[in-house]
N, C-alpha and C. Protein backbone atom coordinates (compact mmCIF):
# COMPACT_ATOMS: atom_id res chain seq x y z
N UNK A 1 13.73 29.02 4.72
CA UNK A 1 13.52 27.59 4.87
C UNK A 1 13.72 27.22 6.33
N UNK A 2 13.03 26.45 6.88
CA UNK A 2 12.82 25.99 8.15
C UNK A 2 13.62 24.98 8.41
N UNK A 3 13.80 25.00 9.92
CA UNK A 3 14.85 23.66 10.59
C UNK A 3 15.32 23.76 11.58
N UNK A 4 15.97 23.01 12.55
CA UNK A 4 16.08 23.31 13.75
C UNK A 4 17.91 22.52 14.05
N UNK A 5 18.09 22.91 14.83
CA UNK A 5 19.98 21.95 15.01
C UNK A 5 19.54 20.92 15.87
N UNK A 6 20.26 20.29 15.85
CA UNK A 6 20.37 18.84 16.84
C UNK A 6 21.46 18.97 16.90
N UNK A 7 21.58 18.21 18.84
CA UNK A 7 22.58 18.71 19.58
C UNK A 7 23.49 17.26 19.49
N UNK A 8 24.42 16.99 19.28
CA UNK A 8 25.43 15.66 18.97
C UNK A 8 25.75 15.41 20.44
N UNK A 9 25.47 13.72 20.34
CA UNK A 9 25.87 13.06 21.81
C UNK A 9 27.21 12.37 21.11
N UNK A 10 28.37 12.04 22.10
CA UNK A 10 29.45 11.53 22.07
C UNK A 10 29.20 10.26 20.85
N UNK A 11 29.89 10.39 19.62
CA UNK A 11 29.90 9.13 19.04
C UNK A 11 28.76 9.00 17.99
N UNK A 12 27.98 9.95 17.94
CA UNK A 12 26.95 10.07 16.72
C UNK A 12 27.47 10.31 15.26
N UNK A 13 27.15 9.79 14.36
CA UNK A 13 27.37 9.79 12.98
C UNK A 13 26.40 10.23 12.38
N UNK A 14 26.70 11.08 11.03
CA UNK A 14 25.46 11.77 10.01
C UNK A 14 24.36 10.50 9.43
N UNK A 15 24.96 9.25 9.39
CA UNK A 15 24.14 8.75 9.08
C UNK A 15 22.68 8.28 10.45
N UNK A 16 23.36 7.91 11.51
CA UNK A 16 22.89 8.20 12.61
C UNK A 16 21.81 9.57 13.32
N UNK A 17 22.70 10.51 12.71
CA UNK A 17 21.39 11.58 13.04
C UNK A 17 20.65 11.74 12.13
N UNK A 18 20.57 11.30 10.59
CA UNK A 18 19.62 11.68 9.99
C UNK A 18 18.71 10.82 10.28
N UNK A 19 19.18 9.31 10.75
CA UNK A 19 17.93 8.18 11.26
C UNK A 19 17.06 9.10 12.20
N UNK A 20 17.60 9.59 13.28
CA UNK A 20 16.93 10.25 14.42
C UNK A 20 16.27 10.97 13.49
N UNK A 21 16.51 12.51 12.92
CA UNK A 21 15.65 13.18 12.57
C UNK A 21 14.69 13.57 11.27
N UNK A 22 15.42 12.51 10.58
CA UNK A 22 14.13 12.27 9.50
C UNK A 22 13.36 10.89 9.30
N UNK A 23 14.21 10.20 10.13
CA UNK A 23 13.61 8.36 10.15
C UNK A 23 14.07 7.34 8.72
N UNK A 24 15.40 8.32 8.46
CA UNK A 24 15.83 7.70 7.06
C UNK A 24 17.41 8.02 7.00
N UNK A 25 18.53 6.71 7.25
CA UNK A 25 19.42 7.15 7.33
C UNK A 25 20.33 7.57 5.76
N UNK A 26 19.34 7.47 4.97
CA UNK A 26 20.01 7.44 3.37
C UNK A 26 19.44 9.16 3.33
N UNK A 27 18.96 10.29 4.22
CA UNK A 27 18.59 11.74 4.54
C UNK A 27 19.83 12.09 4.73
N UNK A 28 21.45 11.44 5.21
CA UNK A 28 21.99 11.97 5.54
C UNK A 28 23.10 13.02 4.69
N UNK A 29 22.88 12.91 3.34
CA UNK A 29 23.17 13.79 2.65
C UNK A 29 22.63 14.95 2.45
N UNK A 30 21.21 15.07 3.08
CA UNK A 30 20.83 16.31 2.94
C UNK A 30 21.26 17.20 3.96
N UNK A 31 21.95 16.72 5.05
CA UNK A 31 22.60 16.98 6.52
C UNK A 31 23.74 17.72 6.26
N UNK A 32 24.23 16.91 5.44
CA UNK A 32 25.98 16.87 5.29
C UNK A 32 26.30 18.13 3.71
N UNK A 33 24.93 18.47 3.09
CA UNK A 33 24.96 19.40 2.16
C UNK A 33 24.55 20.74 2.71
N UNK A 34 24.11 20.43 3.81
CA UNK A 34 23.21 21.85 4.24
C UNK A 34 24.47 22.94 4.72
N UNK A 35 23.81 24.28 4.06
CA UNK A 35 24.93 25.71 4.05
C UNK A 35 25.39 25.40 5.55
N UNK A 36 24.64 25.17 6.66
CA UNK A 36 25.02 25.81 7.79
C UNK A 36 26.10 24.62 8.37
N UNK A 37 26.20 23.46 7.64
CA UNK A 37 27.07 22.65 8.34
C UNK A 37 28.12 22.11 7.60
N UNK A 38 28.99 23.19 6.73
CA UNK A 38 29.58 22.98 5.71
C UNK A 38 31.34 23.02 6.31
N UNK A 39 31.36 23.59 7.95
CA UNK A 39 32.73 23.38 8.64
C UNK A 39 32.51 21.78 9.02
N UNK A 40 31.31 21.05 9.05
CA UNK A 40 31.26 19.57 9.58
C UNK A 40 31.30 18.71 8.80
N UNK A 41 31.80 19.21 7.37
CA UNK A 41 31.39 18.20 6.67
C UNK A 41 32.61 17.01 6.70
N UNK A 42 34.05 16.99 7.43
CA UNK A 42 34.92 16.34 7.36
C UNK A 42 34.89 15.55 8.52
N UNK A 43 33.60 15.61 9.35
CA UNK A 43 33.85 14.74 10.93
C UNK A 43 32.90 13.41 10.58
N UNK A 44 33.64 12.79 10.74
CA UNK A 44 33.16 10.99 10.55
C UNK A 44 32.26 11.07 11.93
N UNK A 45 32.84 10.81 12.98
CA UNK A 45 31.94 10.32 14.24
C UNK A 45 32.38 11.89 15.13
N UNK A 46 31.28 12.46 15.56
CA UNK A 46 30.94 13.66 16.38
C UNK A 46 31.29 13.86 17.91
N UNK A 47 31.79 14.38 18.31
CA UNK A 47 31.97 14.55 20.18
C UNK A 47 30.70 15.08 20.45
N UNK A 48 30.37 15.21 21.88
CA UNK A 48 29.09 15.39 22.07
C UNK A 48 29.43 16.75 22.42
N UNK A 49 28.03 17.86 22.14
CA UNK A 49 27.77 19.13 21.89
C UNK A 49 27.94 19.96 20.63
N UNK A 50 28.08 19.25 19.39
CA UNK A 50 28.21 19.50 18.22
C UNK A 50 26.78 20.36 17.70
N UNK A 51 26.51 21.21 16.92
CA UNK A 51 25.01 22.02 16.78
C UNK A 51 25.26 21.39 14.79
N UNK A 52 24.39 20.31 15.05
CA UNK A 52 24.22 20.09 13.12
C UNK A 52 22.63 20.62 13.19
N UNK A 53 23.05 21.33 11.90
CA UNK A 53 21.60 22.08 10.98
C UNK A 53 21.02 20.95 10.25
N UNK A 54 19.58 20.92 10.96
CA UNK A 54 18.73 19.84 10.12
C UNK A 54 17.33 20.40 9.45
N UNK A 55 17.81 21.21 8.03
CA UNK A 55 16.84 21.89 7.27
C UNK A 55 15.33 20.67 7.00
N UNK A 56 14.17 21.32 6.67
CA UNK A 56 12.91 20.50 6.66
C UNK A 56 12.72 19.88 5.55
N UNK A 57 12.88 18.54 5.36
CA UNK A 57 13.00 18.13 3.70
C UNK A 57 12.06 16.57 4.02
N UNK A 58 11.39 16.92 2.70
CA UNK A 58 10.40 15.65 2.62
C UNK A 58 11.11 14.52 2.59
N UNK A 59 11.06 13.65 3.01
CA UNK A 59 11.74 12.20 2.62
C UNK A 59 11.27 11.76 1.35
N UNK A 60 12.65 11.13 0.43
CA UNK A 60 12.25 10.22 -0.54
C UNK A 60 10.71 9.09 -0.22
N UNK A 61 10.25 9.28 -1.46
CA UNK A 61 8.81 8.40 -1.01
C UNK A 61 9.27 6.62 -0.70
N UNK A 62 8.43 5.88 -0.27
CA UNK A 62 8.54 5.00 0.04
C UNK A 62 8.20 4.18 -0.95
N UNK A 63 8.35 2.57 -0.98
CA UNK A 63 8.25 1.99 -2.25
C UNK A 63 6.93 0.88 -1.07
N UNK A 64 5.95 1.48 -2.10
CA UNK A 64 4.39 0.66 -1.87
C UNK A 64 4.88 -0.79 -1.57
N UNK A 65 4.66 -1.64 -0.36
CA UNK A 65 4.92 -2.79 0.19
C UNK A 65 3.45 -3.62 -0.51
N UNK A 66 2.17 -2.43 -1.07
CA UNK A 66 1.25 -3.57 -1.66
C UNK A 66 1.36 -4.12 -2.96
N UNK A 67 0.24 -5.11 -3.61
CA UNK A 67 0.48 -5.17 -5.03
C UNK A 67 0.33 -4.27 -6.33
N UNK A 68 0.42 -3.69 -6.87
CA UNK A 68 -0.51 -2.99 -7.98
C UNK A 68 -2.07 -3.08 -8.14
N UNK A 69 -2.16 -4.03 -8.27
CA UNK A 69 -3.80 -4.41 -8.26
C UNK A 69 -4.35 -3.91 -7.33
N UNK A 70 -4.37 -3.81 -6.03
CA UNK A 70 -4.66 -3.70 -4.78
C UNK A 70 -5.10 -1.67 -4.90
N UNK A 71 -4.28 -1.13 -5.60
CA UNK A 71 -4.46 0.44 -5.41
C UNK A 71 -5.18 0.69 -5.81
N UNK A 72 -6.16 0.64 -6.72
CA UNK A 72 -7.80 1.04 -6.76
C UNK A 72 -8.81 0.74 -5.84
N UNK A 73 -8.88 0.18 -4.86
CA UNK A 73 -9.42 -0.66 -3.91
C UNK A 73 -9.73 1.04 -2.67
């Protein structure tokens, strides 16, 4: 499974980096479950140079902003 680390700046939070790297800060459980970052799972706010594992995971889908009617169109 694919993924890459992101490097922690002074004062970053999991919910915070999952905004950065999946564009969804409610991702950050998939951060905070992942094997490789299972010594981080007790740090609230990060010092900078921290290496969190950010495995490749689809984001929860989004909830259609149109009407129903509208999706056959």
């Amino acid at each position: 499974m694919g993924g890459y680390y992101y490097t922690t700046r002074q004062g970053d939070m999991w919910d915070y980096i999952a905004w950065v790297v999946y564009g969804n800060e409610q991702m950050m459980e998939v951060l905070i479950n992942a094997e490789e970052n299972r010594e981080l799972m007790e740090i609230y706010i990060f010092s900078a140079g921290v290496k969190v594992w950010c495995p490749v995971k689809a984001c929860p889908a989004a909830v259609s902003e149109r009407p129903p009617w509208r999706d056959n169109t």
